[in-house]
Protein backbone atom coordinates (compact mmCIF):
# COMPACT_ATOMS: atom_id res chain seq x y z
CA UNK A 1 52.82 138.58 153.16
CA UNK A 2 50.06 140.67 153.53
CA UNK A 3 50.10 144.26 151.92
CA UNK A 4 47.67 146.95 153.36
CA UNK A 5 47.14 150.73 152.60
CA UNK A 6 44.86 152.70 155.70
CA UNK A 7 43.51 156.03 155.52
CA UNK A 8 44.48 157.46 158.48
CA UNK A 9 43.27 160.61 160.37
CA UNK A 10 44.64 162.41 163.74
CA UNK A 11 48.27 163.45 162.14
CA UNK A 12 49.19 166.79 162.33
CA UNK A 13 52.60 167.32 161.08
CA UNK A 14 55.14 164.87 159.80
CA UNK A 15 56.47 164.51 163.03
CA UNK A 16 53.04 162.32 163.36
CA UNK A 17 53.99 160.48 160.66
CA UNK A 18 57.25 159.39 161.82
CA UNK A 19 56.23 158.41 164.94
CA UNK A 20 53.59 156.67 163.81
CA UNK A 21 55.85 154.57 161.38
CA UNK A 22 58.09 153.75 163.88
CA UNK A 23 55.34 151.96 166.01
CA UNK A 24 54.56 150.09 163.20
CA UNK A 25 58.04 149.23 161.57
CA UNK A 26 58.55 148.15 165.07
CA UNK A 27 56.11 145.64 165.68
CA UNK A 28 57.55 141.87 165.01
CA UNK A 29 55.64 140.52 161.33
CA UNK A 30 56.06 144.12 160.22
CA UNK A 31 58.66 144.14 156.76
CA UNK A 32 58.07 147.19 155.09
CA UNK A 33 56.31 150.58 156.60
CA UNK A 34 55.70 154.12 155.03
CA UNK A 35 53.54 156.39 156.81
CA UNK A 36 52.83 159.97 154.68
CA UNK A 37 51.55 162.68 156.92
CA UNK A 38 50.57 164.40 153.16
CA UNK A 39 48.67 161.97 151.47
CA UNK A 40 47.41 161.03 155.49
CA UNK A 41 48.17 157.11 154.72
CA UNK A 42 50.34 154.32 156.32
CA UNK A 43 50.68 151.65 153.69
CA UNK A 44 53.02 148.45 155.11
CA UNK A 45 53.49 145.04 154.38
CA UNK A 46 53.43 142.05 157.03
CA UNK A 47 53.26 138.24 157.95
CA UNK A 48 49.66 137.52 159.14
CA UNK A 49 51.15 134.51 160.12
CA UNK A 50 53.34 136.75 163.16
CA UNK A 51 50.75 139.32 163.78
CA UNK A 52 47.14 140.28 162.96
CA UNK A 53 45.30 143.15 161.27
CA UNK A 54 43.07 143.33 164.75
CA UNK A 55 46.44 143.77 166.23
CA UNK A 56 48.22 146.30 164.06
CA UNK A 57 44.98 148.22 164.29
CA UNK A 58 45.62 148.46 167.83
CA UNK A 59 48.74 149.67 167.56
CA UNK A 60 47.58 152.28 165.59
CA UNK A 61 45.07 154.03 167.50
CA UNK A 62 47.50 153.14 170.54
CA UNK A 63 49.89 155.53 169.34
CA UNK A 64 46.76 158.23 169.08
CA UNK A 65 45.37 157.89 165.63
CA UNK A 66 42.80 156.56 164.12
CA UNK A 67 41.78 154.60 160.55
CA UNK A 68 39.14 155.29 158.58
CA UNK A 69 37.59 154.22 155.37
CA UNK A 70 38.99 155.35 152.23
């Protein structure tokens, strides 16, 4: 399992922050997921055995946001 913690920027409410969890709760490899519109991070754990980093990334700016550097 691979645990990750992404700065994340395009959230306006926490409205954006549950939608944005539920992309990523709901991609297969995904365990864990908690996205805080306050502190603006996502922080989840996966298998990068089921799904990639590229790929979760993706998904990300996808669903309209974007990841930047901490």
């Amino acid at each position: 399992m691979e645990t990750v913690n992404w700065n994340i920027s395009g959230m306006h409410c926490d409205g954006c922050a549950a939608r944005l969890q539920k992309v990523l709760s709901g991609k297969d490899g995904v365990e864990t997921a908690a996205v805080s519109f306050t502190e603006k991070q996502a922080s989840f754990e996966y298998d990068s055995s089921a799904i990639t980093s590229e790929q979760l990334q993706d998904a990300v700016e996808k669903a309209g946001f974007e990841i930047i550097a901490a």
